[in-house]
Protein backbone atom coordinates (compact mmCIF):
# COMPACT_ATOMS: atom_id res chain seq x y z
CA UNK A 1 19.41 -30.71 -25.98
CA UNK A 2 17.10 -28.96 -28.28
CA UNK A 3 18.36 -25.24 -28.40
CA UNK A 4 14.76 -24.12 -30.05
CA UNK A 5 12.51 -26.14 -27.39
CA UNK A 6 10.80 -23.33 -25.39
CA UNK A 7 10.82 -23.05 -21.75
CA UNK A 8 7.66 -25.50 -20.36
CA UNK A 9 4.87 -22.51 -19.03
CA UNK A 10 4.35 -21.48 -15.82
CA UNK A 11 1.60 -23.04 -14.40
CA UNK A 12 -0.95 -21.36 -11.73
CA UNK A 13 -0.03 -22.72 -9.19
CA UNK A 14 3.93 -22.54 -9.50
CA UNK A 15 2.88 -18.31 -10.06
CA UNK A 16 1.21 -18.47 -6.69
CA UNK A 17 3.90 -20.30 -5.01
CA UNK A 18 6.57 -18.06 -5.92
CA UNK A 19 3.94 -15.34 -5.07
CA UNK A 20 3.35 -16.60 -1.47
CA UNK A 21 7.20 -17.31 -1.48
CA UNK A 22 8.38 -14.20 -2.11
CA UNK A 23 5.97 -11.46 -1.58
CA UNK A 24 5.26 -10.29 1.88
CA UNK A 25 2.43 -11.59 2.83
CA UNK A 26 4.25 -13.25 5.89
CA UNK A 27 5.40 -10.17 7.44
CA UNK A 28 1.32 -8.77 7.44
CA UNK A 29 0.96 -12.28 9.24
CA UNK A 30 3.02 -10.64 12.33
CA UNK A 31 0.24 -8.34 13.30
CA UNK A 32 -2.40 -10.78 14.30
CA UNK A 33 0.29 -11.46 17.21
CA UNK A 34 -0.49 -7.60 18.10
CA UNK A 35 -4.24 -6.95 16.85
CA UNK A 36 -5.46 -9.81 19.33
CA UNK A 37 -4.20 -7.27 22.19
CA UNK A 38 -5.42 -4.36 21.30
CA UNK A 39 -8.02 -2.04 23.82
CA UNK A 40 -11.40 -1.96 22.36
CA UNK A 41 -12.12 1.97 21.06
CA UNK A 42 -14.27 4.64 21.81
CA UNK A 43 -17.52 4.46 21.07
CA UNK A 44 -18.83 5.23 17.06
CA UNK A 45 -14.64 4.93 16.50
CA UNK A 46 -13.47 3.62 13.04
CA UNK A 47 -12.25 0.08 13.41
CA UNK A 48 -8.41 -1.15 13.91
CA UNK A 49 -7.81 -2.46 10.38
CA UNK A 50 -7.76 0.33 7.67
CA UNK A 51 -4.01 1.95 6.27
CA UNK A 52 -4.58 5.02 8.72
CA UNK A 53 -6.51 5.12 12.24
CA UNK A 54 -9.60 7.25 11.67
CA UNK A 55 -11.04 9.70 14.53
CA UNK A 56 -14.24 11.06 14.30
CA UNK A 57 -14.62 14.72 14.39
CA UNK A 58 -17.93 14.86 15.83
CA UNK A 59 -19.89 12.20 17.14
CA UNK A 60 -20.19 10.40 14.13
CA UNK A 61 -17.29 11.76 11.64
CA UNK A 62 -19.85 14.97 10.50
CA UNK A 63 -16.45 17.57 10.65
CA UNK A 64 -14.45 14.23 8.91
CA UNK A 65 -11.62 12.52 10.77
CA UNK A 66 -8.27 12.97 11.61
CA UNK A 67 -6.25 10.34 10.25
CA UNK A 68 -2.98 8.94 11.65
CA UNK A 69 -0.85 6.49 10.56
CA UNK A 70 2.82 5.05 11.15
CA UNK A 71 5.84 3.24 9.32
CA UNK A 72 9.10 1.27 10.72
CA UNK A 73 11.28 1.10 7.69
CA UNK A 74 13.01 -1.94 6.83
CA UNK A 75 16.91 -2.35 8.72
CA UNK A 76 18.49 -3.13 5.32
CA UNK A 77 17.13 -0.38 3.29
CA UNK A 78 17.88 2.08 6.10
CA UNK A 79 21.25 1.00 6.18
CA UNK A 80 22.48 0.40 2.69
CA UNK A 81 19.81 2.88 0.77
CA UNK A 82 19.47 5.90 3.66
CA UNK A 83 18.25 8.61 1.47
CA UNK A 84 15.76 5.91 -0.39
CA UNK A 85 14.81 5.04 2.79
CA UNK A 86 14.57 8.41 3.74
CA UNK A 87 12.31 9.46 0.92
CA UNK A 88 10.06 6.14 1.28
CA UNK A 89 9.43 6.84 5.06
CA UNK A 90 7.45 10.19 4.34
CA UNK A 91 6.25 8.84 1.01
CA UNK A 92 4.60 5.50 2.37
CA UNK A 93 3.01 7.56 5.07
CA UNK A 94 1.29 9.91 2.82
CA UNK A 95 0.16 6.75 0.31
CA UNK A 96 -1.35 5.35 3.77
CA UNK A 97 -3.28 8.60 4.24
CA UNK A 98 -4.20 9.03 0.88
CA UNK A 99 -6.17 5.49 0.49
CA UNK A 100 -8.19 6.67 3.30
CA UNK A 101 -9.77 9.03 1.35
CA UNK A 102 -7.37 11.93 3.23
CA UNK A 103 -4.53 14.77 3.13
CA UNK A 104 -1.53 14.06 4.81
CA UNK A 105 -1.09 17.49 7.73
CA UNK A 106 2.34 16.95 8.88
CA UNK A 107 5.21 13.66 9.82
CA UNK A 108 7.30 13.58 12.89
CA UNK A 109 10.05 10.87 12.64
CA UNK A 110 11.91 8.41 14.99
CA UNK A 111 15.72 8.30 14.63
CA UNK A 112 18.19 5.21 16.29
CA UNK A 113 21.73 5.21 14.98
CA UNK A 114 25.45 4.53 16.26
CA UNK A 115 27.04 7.91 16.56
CA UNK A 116 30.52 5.78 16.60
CA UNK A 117 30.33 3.86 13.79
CA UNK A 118 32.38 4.80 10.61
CA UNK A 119 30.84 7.21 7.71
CA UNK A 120 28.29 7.90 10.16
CA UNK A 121 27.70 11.49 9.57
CA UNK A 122 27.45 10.89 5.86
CA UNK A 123 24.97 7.78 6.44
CA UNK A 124 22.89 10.68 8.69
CA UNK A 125 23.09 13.11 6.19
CA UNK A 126 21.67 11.21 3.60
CA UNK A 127 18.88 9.83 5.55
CA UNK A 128 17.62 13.03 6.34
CA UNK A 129 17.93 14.73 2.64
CA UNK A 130 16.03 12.06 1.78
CA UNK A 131 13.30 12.84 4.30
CA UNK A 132 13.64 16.84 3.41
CA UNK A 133 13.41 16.01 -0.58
CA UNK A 134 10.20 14.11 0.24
CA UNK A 135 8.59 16.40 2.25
CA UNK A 136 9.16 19.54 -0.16
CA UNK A 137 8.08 17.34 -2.76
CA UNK A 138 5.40 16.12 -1.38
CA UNK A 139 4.23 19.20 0.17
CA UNK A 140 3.73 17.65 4.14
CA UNK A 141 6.59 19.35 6.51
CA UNK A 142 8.50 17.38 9.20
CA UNK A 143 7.31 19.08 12.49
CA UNK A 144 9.04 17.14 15.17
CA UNK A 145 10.07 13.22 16.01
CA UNK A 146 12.59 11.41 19.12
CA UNK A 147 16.55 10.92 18.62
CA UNK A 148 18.43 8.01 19.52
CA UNK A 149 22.35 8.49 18.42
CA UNK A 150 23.65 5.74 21.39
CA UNK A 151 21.56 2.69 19.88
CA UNK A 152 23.78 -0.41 18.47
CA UNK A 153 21.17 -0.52 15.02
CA UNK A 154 20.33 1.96 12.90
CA UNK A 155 16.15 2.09 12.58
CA UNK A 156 13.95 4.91 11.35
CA UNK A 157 9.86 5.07 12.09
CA UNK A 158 7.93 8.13 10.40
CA UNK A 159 4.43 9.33 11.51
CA UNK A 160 1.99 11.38 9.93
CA UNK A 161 -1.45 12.53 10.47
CA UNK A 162 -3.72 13.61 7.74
CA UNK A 163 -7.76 15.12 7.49
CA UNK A 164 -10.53 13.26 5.43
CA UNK A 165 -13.70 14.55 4.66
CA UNK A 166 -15.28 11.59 3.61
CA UNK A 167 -13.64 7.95 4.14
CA UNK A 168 -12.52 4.96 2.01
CA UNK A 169 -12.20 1.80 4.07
CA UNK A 170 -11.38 -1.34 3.54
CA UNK A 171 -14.52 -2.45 5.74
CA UNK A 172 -16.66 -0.80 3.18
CA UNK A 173 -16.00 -3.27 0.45
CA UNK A 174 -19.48 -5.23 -1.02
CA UNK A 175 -20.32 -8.85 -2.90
CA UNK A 176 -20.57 -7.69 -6.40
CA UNK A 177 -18.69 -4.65 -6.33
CA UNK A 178 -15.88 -4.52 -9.44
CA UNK A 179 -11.78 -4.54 -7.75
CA UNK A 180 -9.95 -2.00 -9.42
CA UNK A 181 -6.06 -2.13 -9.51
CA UNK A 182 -4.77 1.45 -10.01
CA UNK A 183 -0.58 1.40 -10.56
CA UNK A 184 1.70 4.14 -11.98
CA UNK A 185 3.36 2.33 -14.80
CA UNK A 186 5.68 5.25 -15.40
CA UNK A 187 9.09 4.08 -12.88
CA UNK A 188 11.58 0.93 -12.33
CA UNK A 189 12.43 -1.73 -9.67
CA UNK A 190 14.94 0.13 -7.54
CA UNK A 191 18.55 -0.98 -7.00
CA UNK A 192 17.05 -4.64 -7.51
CA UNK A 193 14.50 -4.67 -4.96
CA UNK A 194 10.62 -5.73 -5.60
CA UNK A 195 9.97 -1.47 -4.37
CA UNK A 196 8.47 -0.21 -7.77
CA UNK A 197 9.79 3.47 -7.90
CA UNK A 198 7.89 5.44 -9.71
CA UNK A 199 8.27 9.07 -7.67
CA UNK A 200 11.54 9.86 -6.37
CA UNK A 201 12.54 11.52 -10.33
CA UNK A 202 9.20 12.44 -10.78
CA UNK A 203 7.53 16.31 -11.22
CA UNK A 204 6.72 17.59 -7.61
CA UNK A 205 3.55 18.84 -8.82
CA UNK A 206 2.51 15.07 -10.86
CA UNK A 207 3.28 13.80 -7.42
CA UNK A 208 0.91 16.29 -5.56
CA UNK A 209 -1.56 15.63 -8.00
CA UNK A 210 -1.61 11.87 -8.37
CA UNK A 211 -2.16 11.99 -4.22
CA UNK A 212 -4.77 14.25 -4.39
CA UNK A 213 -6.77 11.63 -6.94
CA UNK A 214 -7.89 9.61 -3.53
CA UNK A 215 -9.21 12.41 -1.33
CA UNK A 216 -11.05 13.56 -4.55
CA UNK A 217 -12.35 9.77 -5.26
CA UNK A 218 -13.73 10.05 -1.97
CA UNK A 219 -15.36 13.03 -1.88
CA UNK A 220 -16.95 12.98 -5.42
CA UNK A 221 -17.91 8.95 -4.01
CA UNK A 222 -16.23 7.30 -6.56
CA UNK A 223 -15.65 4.25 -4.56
CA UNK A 224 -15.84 2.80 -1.16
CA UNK A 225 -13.37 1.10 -0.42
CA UNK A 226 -9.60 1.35 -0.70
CA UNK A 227 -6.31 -0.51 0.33
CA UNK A 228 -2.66 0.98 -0.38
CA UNK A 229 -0.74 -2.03 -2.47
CA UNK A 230 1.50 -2.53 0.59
CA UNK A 231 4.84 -4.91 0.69
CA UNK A 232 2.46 -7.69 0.72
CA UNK A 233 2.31 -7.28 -3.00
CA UNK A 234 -1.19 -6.68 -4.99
CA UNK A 235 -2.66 -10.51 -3.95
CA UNK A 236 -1.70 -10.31 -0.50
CA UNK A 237 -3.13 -6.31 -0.28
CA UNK A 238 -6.53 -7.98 -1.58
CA UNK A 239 -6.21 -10.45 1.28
CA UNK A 240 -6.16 -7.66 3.46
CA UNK A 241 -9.35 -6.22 2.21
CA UNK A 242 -11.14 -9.39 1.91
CA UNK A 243 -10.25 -9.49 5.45
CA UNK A 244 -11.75 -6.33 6.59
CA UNK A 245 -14.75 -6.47 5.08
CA UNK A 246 -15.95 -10.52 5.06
CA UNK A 247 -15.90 -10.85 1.56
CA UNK A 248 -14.14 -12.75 -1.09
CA UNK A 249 -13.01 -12.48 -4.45
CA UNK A 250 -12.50 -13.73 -8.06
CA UNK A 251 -9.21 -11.75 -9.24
CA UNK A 252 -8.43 -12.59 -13.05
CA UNK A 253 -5.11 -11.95 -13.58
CA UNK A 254 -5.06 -11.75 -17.20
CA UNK A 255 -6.69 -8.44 -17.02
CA UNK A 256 -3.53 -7.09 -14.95
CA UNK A 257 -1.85 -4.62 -17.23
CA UNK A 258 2.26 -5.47 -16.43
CA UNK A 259 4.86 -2.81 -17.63
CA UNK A 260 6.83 -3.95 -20.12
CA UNK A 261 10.01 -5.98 -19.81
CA UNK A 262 8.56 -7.02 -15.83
CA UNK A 263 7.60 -10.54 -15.29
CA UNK A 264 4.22 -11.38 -13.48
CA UNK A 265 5.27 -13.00 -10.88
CA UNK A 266 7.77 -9.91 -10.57
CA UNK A 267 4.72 -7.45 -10.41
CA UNK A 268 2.39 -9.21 -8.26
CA UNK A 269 5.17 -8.76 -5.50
CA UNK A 270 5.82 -5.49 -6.10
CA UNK A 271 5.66 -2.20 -3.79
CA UNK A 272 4.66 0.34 -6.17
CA UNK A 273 5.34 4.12 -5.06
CA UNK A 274 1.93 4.54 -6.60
CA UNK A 275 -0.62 2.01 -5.56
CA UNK A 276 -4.12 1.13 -4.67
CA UNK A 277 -6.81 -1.68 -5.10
CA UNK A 278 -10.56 0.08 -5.16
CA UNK A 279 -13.66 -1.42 -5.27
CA UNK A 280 -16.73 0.41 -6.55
CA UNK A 281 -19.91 -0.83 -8.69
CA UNK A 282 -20.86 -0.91 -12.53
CA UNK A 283 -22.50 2.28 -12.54
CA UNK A 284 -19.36 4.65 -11.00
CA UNK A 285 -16.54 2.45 -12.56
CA UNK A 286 -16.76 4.59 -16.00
CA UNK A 287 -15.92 7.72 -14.03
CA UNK A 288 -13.30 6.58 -11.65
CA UNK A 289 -11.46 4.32 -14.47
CA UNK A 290 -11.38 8.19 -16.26
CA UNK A 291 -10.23 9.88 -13.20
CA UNK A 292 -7.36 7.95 -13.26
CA UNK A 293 -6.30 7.76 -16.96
CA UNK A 294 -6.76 11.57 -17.06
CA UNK A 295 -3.49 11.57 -14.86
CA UNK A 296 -1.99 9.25 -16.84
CA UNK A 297 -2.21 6.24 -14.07
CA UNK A 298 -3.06 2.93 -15.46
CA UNK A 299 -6.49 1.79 -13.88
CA UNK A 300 -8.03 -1.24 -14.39
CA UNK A 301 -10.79 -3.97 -13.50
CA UNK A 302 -9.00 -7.43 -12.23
CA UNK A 303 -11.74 -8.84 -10.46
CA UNK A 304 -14.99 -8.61 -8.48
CA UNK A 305 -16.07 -9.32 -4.66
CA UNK A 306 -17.71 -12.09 -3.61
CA UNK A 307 -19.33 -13.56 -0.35
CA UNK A 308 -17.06 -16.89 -0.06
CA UNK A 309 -14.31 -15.47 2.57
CA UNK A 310 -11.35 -16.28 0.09
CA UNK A 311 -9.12 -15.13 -2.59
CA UNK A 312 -9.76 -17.02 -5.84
CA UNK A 313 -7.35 -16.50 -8.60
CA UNK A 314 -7.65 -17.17 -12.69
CA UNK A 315 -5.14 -17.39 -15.30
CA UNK A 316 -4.56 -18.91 -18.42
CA UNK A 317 -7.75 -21.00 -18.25
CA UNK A 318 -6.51 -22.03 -14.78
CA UNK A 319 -8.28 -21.11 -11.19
CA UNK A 320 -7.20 -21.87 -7.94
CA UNK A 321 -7.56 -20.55 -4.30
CA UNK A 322 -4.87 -18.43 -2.72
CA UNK A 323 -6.27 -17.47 0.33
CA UNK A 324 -8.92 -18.71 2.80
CA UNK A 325 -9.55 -16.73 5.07
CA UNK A 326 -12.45 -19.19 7.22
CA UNK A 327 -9.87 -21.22 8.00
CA UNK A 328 -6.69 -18.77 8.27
CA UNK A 329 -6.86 -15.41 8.86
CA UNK A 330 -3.87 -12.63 8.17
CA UNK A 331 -3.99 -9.64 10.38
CA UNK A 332 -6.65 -10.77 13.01
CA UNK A 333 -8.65 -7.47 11.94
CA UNK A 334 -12.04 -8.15 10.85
């Protein structure tokens, strides 16, 4: 064997395999079992779909809307990682009230656990510093939640509502309109895991900050729309919006800025702590690209929307489609 031939290249379509694979865009596939159930809403309601429910205040949103949204953590991480999981319960929550253009009010939390099983104090305690260190850092107090001690697995579900003034939505997304990926470079895949923490060692006040870039971006109508770079990784978060709003879109993955040392393939199934895919057009992209970099968050053009219903994807001179949704949908939310 030649010790000096280089590994052949990754191809396109062996990246989107392993993409499809291993991010988890099958586990956003689960709620079209649920969203085809759901009660139609009020009247001048914001649509089932977006990272947070959104009710009017006012008959058409003129006092904003209160925002609520909820999280089940993942068995596993609850188990093995408690005061991660902790942390990430109150932390995901705010990120989902955030990309709605809002400030998180307050979390209530729902506990099941096995009182008799071994270490299970210590497991307890841990689970809930982690929930108290993320609400003191993150400034949104736990007011309340439901305690199960008697159940055979241990599960944790956070809540939280949150106020916007004005809204981001995924449904607001346009043909034409440039897809901005905005990632905090500044943290490290934790214990292993495609979760991108970049929060739990930093600054309290950074933290507070960075979260209060997306009511701001709202407000100051930076951008309409806005998805939180769920588990589904950063291509199957873009499904989710294309979904939503009845668009496509071109994503050019050259243009992806990857920390350094972190494969592709690595980063395009990642859960970052800090997160979001925006859309906006030529004329406010200056400003919101600055409103980012100002806090030191890497924000950058990967792509544009189109009218074609599906995900097309470019890299290395290659292009290939990822996603259509006029023949498959995801969540069922449209």
């Amino acid at each position: 064997m030649n010790m000096m031939m280089k590994p052949p290249q990754l191809s396109l379509s062996d990246l989107l395999e392993q993409v499809s694979q291993r991010g988890g865009i099958n586990l956003k596939q689960d709620i079209a079992s649920i969203s085809q159930h759901l009660p139609q809403l009020p009247a001048n309601w914001h649509r089932n779909g977006d990272d947070a429910a959104a009710i009017p205040l006012g008959p058409r949103g003129e006092h904003g809307y209160q925002l609520l949204a909820i999280e089940g953590m993942q068995g596993e991480l609850v188990r093995k990682q408690p005061w991660f999981a902790g942390w990430c319960s109150v932390m995901v929550n705010c990120s989902d009230i955030a990309a709605m253009g809002g400030r998180p009010t307050a979390v209530v939390d729902a506990l099941w656990c096995d009182a008799h099983q071994p270490e299970h104090e210590q497991w307890l305690s841990e689970l809930m510093r982690g929930m108290r260190d993320a609400s003191s850092h993150l400034g949104v107090p736990i007011v309340g939640g439901h305690t199960n001690l008697r159940s055979m697995h241990a599960n944790l579900a956070v809540s939280i509502m949150g106020h916007a003034k004005r809204l981001l939505s995924a449904f607001a997304a346009k043909p034409g309109q440039k897809i901005v990926a905005a990632i905090d470079h500044r943290g490290q895949f934790q214990h292993g895991s495609l979760n991108w923490n970049a929060a739990t060692s930093a600054p309290a006040e950074r933290l507070r900050g960075d979260m209060e870039l997306l009511p701001l971006i709202a407000e100051q109508q930076l951008a309409d729309a806005c998805k939180d770079i769920s588990q589904a990784g950063l291509l199957g978060t873009c499904i989710m919006l294309l979904e939503s709003s009845g668009c496509g879109a071109e994503v050019l993955l050259e243009q992806l800025p990857v920390p350094t040392q972190v494969e592709l393939s690595d980063w395009l199934c990642a859960f970052p702590s800090f997160g979001y895919l925006l859309t906006t057009d030529a004329e406010r992209l200056p400003q919101l690209l600055a409103t980012f970099s100002e806090r030191d968050i890497c924000a950058t053009v990967i792509g544009h929307m189109t009218d074609s219903q599906t995900l097309e994807v470019s890299w290395r001179g290659q292009q290939q489609c990822f996603y259509n949704l006029k023949d498959t949908s995801l969540t069922g939310f449209t």
